[in-house]
N, C-alpha and C. Protein backbone atom coordinates (compact mmCIF):
# COMPACT_ATOMS: atom_id res chain seq x y z
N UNK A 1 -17.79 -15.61 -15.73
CA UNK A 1 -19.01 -15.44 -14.96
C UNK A 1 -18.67 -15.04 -13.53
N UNK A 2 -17.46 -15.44 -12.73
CA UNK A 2 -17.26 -15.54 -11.08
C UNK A 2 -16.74 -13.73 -11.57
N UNK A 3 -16.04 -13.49 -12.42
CA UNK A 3 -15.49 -12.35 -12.63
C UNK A 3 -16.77 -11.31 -12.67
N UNK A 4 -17.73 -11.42 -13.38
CA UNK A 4 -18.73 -10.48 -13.46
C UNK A 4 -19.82 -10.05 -12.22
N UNK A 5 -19.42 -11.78 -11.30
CA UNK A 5 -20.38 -11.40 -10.19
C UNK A 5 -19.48 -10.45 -8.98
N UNK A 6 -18.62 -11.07 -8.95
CA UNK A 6 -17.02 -10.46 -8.35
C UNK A 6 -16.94 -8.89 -8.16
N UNK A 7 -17.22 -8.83 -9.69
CA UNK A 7 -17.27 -7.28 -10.10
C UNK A 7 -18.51 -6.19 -9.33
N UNK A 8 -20.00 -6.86 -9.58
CA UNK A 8 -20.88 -6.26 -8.99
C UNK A 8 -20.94 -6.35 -7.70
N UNK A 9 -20.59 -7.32 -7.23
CA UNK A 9 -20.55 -7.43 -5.43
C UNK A 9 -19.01 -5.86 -5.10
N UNK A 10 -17.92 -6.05 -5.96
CA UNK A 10 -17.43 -4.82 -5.75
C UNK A 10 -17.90 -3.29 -5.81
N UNK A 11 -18.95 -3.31 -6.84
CA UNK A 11 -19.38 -2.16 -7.15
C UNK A 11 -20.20 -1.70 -5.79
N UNK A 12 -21.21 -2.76 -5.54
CA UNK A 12 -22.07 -2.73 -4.26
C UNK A 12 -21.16 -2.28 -3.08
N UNK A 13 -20.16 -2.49 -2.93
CA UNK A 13 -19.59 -2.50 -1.79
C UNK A 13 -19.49 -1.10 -2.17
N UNK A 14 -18.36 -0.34 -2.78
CA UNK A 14 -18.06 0.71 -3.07
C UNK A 14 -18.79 1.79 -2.82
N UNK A 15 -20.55 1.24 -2.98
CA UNK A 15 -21.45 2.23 -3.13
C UNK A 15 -22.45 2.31 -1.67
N UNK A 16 -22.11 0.75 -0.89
CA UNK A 16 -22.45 1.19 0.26
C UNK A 16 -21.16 1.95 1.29
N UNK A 17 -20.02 1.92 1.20
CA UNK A 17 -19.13 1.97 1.75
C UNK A 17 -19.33 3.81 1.47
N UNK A 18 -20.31 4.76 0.68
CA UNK A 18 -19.66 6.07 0.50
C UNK A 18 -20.63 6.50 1.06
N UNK A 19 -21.95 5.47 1.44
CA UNK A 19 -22.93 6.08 1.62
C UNK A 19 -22.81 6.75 3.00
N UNK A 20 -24.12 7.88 3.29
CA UNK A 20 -23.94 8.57 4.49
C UNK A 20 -24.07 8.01 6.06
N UNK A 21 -23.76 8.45 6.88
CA UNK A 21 -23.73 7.78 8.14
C UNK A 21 -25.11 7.60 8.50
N UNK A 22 -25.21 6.16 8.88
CA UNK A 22 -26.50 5.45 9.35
C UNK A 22 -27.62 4.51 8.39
N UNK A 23 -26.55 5.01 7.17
CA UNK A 23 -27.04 4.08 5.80
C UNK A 23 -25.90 3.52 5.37
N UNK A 24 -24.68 3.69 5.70
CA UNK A 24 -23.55 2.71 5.06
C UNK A 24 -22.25 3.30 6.52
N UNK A 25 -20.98 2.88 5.58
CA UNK A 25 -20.28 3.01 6.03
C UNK A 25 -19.72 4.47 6.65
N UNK A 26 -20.47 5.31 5.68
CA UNK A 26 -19.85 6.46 6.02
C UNK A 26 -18.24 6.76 5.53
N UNK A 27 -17.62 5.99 4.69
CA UNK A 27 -16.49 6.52 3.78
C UNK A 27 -15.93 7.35 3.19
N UNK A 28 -16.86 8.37 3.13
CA UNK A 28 -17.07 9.18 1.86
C UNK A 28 -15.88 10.04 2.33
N UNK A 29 -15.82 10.68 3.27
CA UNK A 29 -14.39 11.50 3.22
C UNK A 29 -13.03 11.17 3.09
N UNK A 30 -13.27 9.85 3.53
CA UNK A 30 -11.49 9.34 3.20
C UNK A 30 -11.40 8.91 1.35
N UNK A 31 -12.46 8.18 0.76
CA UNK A 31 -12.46 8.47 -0.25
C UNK A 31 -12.16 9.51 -1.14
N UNK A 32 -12.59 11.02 -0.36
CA UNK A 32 -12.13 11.92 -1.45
C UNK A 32 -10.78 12.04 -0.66
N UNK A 33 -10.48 11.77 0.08
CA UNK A 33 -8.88 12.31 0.27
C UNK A 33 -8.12 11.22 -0.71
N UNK A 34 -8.24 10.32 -0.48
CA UNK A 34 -7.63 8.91 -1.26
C UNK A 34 -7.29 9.08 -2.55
N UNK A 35 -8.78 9.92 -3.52
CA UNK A 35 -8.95 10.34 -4.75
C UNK A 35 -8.17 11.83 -4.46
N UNK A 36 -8.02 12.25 -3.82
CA UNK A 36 -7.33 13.37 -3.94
C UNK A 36 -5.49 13.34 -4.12
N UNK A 37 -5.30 12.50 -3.34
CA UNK A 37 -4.21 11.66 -3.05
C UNK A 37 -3.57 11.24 -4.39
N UNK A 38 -4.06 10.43 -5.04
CA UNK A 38 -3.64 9.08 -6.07
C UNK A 38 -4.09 9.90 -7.30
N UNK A 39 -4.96 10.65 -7.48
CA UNK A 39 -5.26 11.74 -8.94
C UNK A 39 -3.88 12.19 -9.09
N UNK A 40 -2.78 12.88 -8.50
CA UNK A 40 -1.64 12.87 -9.40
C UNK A 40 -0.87 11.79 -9.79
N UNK A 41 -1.08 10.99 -9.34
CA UNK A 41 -0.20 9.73 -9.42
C UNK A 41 -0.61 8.67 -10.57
N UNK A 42 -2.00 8.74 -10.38
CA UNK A 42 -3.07 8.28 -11.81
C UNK A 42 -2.66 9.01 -13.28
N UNK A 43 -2.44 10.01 -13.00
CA UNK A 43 -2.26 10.86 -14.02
C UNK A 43 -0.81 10.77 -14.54
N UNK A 44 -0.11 10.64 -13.80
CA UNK A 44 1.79 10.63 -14.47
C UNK A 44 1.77 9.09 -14.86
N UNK A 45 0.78 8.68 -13.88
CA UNK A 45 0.71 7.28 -15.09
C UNK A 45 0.38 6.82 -16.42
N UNK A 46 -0.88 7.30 -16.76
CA UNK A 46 -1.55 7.39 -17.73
C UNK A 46 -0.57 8.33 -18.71
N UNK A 47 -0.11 9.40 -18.39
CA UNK A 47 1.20 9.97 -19.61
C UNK A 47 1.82 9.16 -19.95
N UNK A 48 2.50 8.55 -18.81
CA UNK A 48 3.96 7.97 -19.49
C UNK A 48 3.02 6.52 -20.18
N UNK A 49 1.86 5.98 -19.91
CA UNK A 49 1.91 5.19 -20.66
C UNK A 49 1.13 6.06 -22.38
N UNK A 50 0.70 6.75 -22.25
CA UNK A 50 0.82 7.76 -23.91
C UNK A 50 1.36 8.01 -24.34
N UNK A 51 2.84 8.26 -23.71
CA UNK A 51 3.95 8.54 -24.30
C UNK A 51 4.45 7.44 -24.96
N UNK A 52 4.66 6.40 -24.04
CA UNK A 52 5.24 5.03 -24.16
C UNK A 52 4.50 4.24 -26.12
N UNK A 53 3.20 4.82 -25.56
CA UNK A 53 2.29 4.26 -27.15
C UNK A 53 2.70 5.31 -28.02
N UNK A 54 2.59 6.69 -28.11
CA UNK A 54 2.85 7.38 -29.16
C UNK A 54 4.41 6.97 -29.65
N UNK A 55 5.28 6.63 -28.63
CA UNK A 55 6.72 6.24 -29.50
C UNK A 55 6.40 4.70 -29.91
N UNK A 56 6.08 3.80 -29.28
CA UNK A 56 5.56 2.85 -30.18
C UNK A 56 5.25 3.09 -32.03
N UNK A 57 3.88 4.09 -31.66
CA UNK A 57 3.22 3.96 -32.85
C UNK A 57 3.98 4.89 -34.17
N UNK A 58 5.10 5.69 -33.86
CA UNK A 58 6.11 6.06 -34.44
C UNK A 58 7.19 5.41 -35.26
N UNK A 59 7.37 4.20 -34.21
CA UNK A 59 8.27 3.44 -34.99
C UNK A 59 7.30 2.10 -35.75
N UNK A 60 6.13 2.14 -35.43
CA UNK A 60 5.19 1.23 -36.54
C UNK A 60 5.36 1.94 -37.67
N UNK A 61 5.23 3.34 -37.68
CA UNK A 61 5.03 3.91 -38.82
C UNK A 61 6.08 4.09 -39.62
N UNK A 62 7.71 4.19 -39.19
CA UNK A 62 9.11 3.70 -39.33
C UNK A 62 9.00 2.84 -40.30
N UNK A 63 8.54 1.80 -39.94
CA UNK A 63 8.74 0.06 -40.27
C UNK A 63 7.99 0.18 -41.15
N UNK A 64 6.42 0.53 -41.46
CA UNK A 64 5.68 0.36 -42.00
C UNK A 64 6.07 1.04 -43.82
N UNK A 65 6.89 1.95 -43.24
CA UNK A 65 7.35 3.15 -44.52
C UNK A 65 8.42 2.21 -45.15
N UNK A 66 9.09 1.54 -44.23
CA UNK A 66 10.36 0.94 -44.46
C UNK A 66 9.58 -0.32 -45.63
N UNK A 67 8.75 -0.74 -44.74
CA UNK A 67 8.58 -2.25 -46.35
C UNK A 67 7.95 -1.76 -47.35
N UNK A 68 7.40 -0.72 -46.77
CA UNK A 68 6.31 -0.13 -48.69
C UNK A 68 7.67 1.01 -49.50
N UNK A 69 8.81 0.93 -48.93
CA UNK A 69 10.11 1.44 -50.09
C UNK A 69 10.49 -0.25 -50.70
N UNK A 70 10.38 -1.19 -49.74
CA UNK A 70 11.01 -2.55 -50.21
C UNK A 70 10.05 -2.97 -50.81
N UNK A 71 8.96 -3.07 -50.90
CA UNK A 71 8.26 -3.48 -51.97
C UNK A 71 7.55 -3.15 -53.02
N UNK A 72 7.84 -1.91 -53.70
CA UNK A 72 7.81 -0.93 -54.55
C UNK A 72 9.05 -1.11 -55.02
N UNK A 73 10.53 -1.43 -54.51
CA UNK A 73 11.84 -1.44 -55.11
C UNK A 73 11.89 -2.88 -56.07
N UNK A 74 11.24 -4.12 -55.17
CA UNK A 74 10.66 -5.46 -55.51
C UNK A 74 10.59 -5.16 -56.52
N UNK A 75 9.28 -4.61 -56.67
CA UNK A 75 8.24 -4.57 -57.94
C UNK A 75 9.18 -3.77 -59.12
N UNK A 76 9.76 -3.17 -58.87
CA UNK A 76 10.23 -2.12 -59.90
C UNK A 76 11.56 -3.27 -60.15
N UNK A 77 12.32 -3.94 -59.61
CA UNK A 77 12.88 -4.66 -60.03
C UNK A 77 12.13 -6.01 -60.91
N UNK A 78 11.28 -6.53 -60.55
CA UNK A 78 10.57 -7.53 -61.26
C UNK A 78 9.93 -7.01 -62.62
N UNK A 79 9.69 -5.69 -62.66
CA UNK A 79 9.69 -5.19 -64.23
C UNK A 79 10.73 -4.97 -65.33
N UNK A 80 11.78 -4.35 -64.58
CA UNK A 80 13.25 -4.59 -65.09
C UNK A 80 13.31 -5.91 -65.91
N UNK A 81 13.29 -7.06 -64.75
CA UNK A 81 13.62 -8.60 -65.33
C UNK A 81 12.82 -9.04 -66.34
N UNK A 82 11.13 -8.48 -66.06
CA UNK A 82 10.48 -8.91 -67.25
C UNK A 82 10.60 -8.55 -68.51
N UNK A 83 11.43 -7.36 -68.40
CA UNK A 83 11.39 -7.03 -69.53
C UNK A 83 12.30 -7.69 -70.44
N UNK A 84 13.45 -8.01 -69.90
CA UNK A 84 14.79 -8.79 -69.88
C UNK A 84 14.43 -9.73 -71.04
């Protein structure tokens, strides 16, 4: 709950802080420099963490291949024995 109010009192701020001079802070230009600024930096972030997940989800799929050969080999052995 302190988190959600937290949150909107941030939003408020944000939105008086861009507003134009004589109604807020008047921010608005350092904001877009700021966003101008940190947009490449946002961005090489967000790759490397896509990258970081797509090799993740590579080697799930590794592993995942790996137990459905071991348990298909299982099974094909447990028919062997039954037959025994």
């Amino acid at each position: 709950m302190v988190s959600l109010i937290v949150g909107i009192l941030m939003i408020a701020f944000c939105v008086f802080a861009c507003l134009p001079a004589g109604m807020g802070l008047a921010w608005s230009a350092e904001v877009i420099a700021f966003l101008k600024g940190a947009s490449p930096v946002f961005a090489a972030f967000i790759g490397l963490i896509a990258v970081l997940i797509g090799l993740a989800d590579i080697k799930d799929k590794k592993e995942a291949k790996k137990e459905e050969l071991a348990a298909e080999k299982a099974e094909k052995q447990q028919k062997i024995n039954a037959e025994k």
